[in-house]
C-alpha atoms as a PDB file:
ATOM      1  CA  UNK A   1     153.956   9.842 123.402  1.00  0.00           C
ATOM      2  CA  UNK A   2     150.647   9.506 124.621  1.00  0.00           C
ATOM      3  CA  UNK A   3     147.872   7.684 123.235  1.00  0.00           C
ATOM      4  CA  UNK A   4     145.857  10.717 121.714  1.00  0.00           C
ATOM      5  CA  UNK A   5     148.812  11.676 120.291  1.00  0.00           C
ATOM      6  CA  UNK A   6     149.506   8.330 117.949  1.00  0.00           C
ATOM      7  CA  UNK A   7     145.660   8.061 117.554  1.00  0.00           C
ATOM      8  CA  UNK A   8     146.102  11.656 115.778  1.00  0.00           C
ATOM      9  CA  UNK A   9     149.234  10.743 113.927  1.00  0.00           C
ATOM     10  CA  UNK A  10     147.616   7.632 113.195  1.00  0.00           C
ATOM     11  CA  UNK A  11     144.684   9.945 111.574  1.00  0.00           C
ATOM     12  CA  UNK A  12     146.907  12.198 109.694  1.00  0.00           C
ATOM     13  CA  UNK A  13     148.457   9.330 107.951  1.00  0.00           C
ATOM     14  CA  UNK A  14     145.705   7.604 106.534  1.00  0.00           C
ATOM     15  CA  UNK A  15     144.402  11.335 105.239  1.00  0.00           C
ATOM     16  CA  UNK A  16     147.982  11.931 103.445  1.00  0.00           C
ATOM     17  CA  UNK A  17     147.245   8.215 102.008  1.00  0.00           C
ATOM     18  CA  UNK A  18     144.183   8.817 100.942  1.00  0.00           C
ATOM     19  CA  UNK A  19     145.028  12.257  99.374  1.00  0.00           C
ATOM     20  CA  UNK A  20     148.310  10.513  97.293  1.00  0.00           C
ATOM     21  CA  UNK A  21     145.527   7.367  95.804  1.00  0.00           C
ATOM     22  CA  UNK A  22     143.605   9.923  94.396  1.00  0.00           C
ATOM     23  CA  UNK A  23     146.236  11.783  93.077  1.00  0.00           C
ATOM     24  CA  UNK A  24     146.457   9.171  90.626  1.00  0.00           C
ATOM     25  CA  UNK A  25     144.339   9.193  87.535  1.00  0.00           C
ATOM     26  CA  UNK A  26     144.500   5.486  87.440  1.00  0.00           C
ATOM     27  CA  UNK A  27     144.014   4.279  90.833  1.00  0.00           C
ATOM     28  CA  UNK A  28     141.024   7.135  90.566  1.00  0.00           C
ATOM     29  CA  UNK A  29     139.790   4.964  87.635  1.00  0.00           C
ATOM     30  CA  UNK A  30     140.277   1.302  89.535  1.00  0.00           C
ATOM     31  CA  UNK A  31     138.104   2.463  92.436  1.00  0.00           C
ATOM     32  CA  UNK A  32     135.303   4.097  90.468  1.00  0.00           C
ATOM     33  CA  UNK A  33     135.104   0.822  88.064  1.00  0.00           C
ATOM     34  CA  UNK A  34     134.859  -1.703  91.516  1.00  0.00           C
ATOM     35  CA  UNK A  35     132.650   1.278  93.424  1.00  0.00           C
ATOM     36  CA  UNK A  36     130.316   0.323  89.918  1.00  0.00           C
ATOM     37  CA  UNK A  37     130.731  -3.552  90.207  1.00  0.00           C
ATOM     38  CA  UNK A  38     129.889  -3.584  93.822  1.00  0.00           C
ATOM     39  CA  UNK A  39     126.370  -1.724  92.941  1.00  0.00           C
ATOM     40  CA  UNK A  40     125.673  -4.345  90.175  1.00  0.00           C
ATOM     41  CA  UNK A  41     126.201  -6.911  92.478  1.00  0.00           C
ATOM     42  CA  UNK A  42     123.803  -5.442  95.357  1.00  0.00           C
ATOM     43  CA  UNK A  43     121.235  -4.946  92.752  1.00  0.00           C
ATOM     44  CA  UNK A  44     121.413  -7.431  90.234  1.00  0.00           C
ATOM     45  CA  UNK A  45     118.037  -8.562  91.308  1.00  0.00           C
ATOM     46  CA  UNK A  46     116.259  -5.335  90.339  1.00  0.00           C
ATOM     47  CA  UNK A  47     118.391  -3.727  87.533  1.00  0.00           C
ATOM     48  CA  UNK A  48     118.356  -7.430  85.680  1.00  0.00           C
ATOM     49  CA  UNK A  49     115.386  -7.897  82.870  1.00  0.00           C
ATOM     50  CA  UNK A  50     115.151 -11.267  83.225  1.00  0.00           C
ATOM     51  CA  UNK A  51     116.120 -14.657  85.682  1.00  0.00           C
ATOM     52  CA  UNK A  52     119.671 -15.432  85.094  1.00  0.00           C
ATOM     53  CA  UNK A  53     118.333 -19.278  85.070  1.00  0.00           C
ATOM     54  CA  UNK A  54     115.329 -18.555  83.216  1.00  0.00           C
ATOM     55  CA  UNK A  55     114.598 -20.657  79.822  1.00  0.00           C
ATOM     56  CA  UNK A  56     113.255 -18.816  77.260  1.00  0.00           C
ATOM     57  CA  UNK A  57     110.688 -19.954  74.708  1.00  0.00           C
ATOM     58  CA  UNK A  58     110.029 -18.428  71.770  1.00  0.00           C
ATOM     59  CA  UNK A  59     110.975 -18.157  67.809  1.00  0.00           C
ATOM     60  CA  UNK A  60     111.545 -14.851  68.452  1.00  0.00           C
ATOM     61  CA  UNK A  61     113.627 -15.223  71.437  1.00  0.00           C
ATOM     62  CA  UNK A  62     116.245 -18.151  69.675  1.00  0.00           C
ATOM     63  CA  UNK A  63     116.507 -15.376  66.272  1.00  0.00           C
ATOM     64  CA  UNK A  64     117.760 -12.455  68.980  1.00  0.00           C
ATOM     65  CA  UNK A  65     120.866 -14.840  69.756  1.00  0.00           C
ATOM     66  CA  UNK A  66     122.471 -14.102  66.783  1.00  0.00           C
ATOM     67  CA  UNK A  67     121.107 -10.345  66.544  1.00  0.00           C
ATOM     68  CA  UNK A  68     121.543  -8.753  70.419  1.00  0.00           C
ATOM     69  CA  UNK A  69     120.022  -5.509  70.527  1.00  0.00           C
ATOM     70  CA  UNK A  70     122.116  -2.677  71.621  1.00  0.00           C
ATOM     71  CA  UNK A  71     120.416   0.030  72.606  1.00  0.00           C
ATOM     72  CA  UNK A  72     122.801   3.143  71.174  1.00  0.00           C
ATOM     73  CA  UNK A  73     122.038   1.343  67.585  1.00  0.00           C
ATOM     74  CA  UNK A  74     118.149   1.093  68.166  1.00  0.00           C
ATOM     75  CA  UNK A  75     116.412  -2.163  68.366  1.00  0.00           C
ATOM     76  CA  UNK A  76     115.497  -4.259  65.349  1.00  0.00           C
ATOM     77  CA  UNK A  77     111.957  -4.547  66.809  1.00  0.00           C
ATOM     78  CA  UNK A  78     109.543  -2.506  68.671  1.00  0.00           C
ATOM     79  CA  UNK A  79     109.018  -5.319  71.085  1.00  0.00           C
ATOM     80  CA  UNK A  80     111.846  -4.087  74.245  1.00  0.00           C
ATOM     81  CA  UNK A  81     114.491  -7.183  73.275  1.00  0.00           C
ATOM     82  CA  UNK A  82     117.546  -8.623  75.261  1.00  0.00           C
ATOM     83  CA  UNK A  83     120.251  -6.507  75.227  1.00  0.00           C
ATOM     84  CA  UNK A  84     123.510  -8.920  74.530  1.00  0.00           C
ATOM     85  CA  UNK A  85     121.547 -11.316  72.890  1.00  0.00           C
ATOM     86  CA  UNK A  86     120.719 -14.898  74.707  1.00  0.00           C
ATOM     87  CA  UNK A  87     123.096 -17.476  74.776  1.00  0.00           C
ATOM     88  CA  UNK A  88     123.243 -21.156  73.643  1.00  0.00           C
ATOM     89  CA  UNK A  89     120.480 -22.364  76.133  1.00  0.00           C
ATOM     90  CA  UNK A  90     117.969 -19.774  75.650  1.00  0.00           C
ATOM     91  CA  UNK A  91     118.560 -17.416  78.529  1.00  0.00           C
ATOM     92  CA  UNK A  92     119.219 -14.046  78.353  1.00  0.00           C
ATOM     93  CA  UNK A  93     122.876 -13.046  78.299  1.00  0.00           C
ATOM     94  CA  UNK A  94     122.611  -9.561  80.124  1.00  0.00           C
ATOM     95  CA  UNK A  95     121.228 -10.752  83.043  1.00  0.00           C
ATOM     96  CA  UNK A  96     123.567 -13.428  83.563  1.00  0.00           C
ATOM     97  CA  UNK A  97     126.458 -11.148  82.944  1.00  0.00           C
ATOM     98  CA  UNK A  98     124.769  -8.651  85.774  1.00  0.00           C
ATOM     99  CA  UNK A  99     124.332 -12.257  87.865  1.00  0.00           C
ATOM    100  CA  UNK A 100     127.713 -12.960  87.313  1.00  0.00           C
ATOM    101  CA  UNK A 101     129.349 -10.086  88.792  1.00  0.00           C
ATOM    102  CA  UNK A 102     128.009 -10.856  92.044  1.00  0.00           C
ATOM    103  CA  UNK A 103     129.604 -14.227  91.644  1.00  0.00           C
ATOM    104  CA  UNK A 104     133.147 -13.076  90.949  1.00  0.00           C
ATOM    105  CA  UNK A 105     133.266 -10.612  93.642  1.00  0.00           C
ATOM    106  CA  UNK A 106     131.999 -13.163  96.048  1.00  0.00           C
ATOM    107  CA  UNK A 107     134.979 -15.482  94.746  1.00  0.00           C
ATOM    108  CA  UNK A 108     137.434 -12.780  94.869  1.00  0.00           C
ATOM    109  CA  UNK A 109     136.858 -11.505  98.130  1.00  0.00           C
ATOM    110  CA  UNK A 110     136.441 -15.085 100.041  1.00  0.00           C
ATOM    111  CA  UNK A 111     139.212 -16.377  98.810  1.00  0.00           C
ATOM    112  CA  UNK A 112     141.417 -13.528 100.211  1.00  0.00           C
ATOM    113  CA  UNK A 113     139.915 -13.388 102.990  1.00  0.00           C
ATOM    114  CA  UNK A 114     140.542 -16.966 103.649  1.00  0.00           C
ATOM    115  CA  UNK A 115     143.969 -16.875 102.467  1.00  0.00           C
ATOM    116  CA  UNK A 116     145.053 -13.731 104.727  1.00  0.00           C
ATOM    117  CA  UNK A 117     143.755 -15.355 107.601  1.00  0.00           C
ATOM    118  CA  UNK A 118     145.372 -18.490 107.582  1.00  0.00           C
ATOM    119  CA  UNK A 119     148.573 -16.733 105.786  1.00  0.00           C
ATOM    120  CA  UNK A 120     148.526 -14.454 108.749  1.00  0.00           C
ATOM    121  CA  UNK A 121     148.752 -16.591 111.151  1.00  0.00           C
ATOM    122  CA  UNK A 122     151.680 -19.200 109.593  1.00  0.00           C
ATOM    123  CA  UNK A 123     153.414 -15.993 108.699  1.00  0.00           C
ATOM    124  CA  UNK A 124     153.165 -14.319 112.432  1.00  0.00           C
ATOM    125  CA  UNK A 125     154.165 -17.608 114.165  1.00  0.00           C
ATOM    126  CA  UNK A 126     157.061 -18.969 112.112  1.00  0.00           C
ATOM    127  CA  UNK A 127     158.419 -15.249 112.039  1.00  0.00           C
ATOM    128  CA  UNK A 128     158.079 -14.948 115.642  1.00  0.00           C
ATOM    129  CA  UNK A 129     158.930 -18.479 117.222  1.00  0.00           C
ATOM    130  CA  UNK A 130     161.526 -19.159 114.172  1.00  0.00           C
ATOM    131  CA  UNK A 131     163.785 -22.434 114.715  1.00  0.00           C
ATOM    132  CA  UNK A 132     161.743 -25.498 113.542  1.00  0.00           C
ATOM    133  CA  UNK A 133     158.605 -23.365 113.186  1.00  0.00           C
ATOM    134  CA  UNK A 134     159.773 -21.360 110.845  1.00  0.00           C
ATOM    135  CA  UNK A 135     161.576 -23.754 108.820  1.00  0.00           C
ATOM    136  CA  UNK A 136     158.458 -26.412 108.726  1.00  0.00           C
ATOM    137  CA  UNK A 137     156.175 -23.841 107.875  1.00  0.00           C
ATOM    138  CA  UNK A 138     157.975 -21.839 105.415  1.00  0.00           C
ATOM    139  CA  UNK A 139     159.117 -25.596 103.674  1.00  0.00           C
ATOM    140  CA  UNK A 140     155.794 -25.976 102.932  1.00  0.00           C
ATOM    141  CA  UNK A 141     155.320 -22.719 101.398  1.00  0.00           C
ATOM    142  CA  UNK A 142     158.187 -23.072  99.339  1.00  0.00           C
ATOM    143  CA  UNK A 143     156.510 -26.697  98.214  1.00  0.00           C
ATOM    144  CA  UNK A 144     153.236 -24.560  97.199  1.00  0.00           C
ATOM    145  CA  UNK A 145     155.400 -22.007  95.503  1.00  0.00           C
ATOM    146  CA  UNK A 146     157.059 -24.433  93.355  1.00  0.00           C
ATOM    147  CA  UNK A 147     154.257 -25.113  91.631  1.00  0.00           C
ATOM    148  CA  UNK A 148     152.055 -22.760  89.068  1.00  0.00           C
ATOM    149  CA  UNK A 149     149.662 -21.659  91.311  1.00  0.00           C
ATOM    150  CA  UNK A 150     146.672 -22.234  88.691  1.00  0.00           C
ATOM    151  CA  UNK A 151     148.223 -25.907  87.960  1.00  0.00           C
ATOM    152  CA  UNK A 152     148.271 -26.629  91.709  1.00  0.00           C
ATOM    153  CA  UNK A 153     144.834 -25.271  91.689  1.00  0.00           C
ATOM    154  CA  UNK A 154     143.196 -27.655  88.984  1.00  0.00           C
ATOM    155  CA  UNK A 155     144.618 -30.784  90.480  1.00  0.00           C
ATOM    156  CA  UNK A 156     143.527 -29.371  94.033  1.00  0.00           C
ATOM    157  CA  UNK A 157     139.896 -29.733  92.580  1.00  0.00           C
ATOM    158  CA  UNK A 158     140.360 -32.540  90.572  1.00  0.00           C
ATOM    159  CA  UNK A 159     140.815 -34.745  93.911  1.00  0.00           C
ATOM    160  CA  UNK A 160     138.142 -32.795  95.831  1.00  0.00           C
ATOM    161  CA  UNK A 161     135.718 -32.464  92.882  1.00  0.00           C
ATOM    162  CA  UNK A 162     134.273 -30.083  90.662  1.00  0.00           C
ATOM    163  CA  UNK A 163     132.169 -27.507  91.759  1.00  0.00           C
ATOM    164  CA  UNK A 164     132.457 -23.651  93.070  1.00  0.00           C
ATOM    165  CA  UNK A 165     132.778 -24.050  96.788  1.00  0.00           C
ATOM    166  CA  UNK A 166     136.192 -26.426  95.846  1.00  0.00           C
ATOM    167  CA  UNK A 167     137.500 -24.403  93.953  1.00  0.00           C
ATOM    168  CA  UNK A 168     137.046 -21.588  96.301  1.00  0.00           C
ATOM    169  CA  UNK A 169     139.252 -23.674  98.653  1.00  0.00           C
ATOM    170  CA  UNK A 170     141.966 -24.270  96.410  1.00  0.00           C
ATOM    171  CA  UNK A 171     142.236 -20.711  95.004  1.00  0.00           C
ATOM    172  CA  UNK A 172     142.624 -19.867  98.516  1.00  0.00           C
ATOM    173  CA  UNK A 173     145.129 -22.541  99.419  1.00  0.00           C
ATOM    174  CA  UNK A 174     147.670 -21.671  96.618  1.00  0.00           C
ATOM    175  CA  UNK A 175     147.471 -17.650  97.654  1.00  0.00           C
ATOM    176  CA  UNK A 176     148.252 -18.925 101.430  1.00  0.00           C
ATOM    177  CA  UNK A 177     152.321 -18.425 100.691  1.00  0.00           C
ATOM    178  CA  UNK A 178     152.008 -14.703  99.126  1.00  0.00           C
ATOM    179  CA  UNK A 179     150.387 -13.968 102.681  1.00  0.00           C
ATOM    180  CA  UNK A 180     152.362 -15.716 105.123  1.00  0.00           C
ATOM    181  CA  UNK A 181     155.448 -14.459 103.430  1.00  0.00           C
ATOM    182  CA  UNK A 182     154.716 -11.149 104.173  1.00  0.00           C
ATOM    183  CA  UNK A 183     153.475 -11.433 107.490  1.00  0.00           C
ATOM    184  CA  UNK A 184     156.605 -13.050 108.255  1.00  0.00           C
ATOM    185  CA  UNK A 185     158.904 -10.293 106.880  1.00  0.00           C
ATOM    186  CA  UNK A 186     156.724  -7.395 109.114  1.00  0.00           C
ATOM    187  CA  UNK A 187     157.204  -9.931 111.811  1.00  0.00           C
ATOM    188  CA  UNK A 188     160.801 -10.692 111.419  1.00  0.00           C
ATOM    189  CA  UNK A 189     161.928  -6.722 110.778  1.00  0.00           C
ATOM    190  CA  UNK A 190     159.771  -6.050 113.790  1.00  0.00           C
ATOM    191  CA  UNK A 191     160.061  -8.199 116.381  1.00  0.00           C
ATOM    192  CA  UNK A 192     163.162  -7.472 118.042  1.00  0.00           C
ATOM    193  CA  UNK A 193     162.325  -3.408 118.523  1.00  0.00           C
ATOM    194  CA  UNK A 194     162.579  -1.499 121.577  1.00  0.00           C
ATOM    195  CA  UNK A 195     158.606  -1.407 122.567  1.00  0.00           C
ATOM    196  CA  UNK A 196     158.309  -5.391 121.785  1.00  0.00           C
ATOM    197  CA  UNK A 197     161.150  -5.828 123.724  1.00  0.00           C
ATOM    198  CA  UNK A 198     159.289  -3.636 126.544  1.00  0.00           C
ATOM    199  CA  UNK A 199     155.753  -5.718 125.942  1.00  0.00           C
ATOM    200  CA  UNK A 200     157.645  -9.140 126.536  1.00  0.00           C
ATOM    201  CA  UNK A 201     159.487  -7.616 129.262  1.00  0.00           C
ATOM    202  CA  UNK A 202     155.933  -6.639 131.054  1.00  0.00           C
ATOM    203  CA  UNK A 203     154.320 -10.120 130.944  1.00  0.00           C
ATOM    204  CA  UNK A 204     152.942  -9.503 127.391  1.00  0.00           C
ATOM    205  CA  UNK A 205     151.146 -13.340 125.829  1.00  0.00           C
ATOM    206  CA  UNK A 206     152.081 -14.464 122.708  1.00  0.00           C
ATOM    207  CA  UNK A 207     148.792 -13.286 121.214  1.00  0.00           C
ATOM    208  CA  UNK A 208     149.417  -9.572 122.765  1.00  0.00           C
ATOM    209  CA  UNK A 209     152.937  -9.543 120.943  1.00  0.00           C
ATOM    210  CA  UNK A 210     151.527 -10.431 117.994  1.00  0.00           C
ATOM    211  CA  UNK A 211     148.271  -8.829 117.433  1.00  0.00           C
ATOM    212  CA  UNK A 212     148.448  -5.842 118.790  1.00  0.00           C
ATOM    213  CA  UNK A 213     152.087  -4.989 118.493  1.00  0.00           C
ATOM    214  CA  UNK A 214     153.683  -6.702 115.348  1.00  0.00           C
ATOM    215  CA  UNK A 215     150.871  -7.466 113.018  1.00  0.00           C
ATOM    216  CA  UNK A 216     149.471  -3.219 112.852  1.00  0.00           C
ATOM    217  CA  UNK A 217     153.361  -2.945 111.297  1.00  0.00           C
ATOM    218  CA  UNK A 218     151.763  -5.910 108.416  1.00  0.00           C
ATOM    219  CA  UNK A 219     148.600  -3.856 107.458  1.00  0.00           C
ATOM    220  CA  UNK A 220     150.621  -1.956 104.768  1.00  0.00           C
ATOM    221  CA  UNK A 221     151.588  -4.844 102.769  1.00  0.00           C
ATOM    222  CA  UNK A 222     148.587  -7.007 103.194  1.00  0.00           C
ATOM    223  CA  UNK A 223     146.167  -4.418 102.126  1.00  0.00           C
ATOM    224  CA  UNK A 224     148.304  -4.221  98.572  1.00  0.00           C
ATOM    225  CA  UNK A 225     148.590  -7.753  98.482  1.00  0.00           C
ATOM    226  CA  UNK A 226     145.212  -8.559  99.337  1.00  0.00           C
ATOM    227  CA  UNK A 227     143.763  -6.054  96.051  1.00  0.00           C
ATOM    228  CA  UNK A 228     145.907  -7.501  94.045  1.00  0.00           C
ATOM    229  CA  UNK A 229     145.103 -11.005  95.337  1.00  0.00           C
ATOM    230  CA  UNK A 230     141.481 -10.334  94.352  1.00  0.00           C
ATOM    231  CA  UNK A 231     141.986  -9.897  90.980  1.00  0.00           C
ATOM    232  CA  UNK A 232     144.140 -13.023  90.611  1.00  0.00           C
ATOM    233  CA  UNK A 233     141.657 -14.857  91.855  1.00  0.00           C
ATOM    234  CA  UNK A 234     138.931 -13.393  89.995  1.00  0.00           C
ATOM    235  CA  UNK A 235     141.164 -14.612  87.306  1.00  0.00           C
ATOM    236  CA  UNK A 236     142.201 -18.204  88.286  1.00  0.00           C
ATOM    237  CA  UNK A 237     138.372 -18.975  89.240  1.00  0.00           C
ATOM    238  CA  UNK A 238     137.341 -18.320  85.794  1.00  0.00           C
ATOM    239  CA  UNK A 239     139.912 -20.156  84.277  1.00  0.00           C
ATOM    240  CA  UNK A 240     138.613 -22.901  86.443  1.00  0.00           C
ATOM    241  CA  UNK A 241     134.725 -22.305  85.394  1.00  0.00           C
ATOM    242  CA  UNK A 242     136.185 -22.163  81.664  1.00  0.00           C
ATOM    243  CA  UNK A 243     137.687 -25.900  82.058  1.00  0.00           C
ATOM    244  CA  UNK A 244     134.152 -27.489  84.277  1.00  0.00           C
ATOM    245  CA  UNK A 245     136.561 -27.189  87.325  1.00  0.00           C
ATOM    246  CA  UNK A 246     134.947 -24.192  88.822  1.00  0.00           C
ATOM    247  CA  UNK A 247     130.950 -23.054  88.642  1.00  0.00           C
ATOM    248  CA  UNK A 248     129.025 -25.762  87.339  1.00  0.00           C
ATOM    249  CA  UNK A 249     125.999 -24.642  84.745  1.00  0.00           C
ATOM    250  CA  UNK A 250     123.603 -23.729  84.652  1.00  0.00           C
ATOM    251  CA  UNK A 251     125.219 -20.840  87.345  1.00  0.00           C
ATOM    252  CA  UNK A 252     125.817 -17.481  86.038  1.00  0.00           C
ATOM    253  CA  UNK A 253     129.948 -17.429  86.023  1.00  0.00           C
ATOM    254  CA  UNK A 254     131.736 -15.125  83.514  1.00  0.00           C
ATOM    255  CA  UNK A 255     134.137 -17.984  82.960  1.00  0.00           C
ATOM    256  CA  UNK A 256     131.430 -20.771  82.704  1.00  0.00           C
ATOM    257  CA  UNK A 257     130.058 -18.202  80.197  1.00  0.00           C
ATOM    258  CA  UNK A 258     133.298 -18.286  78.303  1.00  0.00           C
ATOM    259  CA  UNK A 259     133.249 -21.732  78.293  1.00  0.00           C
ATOM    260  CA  UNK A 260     130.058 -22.837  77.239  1.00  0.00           C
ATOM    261  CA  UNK A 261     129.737 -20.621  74.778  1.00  0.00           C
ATOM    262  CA  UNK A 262     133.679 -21.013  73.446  1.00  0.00           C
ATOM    263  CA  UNK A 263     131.917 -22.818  70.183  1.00  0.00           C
ATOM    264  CA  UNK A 264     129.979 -20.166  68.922  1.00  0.00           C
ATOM    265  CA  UNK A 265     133.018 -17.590  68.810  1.00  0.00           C
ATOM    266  CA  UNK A 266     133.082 -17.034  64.867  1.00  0.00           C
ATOM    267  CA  UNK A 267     128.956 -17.740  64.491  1.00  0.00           C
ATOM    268  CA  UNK A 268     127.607 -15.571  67.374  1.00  0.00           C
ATOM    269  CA  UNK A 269     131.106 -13.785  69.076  1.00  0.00           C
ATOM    270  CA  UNK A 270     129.113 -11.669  71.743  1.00  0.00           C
ATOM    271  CA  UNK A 271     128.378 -14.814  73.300  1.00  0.00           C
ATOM    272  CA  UNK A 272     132.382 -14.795  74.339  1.00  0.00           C
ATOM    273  CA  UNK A 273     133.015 -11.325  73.914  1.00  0.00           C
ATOM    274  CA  UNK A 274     131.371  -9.696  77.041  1.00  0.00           C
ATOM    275  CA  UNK A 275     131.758 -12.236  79.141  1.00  0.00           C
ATOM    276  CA  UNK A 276     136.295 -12.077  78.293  1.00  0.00           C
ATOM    277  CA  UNK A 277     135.312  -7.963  78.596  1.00  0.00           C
ATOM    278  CA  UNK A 278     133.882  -8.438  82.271  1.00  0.00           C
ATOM    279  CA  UNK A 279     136.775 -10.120  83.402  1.00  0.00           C
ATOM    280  CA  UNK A 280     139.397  -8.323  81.671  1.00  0.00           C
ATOM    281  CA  UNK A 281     137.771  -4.626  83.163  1.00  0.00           C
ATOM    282  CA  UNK A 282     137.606  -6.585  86.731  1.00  0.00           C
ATOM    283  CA  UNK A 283     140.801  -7.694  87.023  1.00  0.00           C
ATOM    284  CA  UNK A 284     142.116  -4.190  85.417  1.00  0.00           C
ATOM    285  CA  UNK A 285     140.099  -2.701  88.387  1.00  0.00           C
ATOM    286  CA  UNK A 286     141.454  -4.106  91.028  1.00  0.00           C
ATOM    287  CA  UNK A 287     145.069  -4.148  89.658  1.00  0.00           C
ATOM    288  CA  UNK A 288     145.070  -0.206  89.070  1.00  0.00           C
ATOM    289  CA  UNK A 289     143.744   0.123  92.634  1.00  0.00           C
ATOM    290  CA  UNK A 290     146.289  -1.989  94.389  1.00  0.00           C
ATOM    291  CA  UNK A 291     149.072  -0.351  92.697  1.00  0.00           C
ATOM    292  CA  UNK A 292     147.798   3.000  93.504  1.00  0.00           C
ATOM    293  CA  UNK A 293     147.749   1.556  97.010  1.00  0.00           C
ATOM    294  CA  UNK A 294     151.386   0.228  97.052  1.00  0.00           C
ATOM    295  CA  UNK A 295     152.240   3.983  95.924  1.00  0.00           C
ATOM    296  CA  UNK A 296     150.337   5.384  98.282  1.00  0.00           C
ATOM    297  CA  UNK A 297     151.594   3.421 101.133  1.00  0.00           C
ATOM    298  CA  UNK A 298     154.791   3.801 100.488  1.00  0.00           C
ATOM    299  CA  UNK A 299     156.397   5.117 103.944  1.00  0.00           C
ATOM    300  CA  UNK A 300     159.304   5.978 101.270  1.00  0.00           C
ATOM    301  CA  UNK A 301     156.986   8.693  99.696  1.00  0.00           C
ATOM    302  CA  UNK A 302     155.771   9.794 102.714  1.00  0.00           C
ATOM    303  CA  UNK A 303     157.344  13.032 102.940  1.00  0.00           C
ATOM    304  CA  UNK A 304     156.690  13.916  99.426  1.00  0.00           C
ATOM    305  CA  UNK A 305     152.709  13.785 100.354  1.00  0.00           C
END
């Protein structure tokens, strides 16, 4: 087979994936709803009424905290007012909601990033090399395993410190095992076929065998696990915002949100409300989208699209 040949099969592959995700209403749903989130985040700086950081001073201002105007029920004034209200410091809630998008998605993508790379790369050598390779490396994925990833989290930033870019780092470090585990199961069901075989056999480097031979075979189940890695950590970053582990205030994070605002839940419950919403529709996103993904790359269903 020559290589226009697999570069057309190649093609014709991702078009019959492509066609089976959007024959399902749901993963149809998770991509619009991130397609959405991505534009708020690009353009939070123009579509946003007001500075995420800004004070505001006013009477007027502090009464619209407990009275948000939404728009579909008219405005209590004539004066243009903030639409979900302004929370406990005096800053206007929609913008920092719009802010706050940008945030997450930063968080969610990083940290995946950072965790395929490095889970890549443990997962490709101790599946390749095996012996004591593969039994140091994947002992100390089965330590990180062993513990609840958001519990390992917490006490990764409680020695490093709070703040956002730690717990970036430990998000990332806890979602290393998902990714080397499944680099290391393309590598090991891989590794000993006929054109490997045929690449060692011509002088091929370890990086060669790896890269360009093994790892293509890993795309399938690293592109599920990755979307469904960013909504987990979408999730375990606010949970670590919510405690003071993760964003620090006065930074526009959904969970940071949540939590400084956790007080006024029965006195001004919007406050908590949209923020929870954000994160609940995110994380729905990007869960509808990666299982639309695992259907869709199913070599099982292949025939069937």
């Amino acid at each position: 087979m020559d290589a226009e040949s697999i570069s057309l099969e190649s093609v014709s592959l991702w078009r019959i994936t492509w066609r089976r995700l959007f024959r399902r209403k749901s993963s149809i749903v998770g991509l619009i709803i991130i397609l959405i989130l991505i534009f708020i985040a690009l353009t939070a700086q123009w579509i946003a009424p007001y500075d995420p950081l800004q004070v505001l001073i006013g009477l007027e201002d502090v009464k619209m905290r407990e009275a948000p105007c939404v728009h579909l029920f008219g405005c209590p004034t004539e004066k243009p007012q903030h639409i979900l209200g302004i929370d406990g410091n005096v800053r206007d809630q929609f913008s920092r909601l719009l802010y706050g998008t940008r945030l997450s998605l930063m968080v969610g993508f990083s940290t995946v990033t950072f965790s395929i790379a490095v889970g890549t790369v443990l997962g490709a050598l101790s599946g390749y090399l095996g012996g004591w390779v593969d039994n140091t490396i994947m002992r100390v994925m089965d330590v990180l395993l062993a513990f609840p990833s958001l519990l390992l989290a917490i006490a990764i930033v409680t020695v490093l410190g709070p703040g956002l870019i730690n717990a970036l780092l430990a998000i990332g470090i806890v979602s290393i095992p998902a990714y080397a585990r499944v680099v290391r199961a393309s590598v090991l069901s891989v590794r000993e076929m006929d054109y490997v075989s045929a690449t060692r056999a011509l002088g091929g480097n370890l990086f060669e065998i790896l890269f360009q031979r093994i790892m293509p075979n890993a795309l399938t189940p690293l592109i599920v696990q990755g979307t469904l890695g960013i909504a987990t950590a979408i999730l375990d970053a606010a949970a670590l915002s919510f405690l003071g582990l993760g964003a620090q205030p006065p930074t526009p994070e959904w969970g940071s949100m949540l939590g400084s605002e956790r007080n006024q839940v029965f006195t001004a419950p919007h406050l908590v409300f949209f923020p929870g919403l954000a994160i609940m529709i995110t994380v729905l996103a990007f869960n509808l989208l990666g299982d639309g993904l695992r259907d869709a790359l199913d070599p099982r269903l292949a025939q069937g699209g």
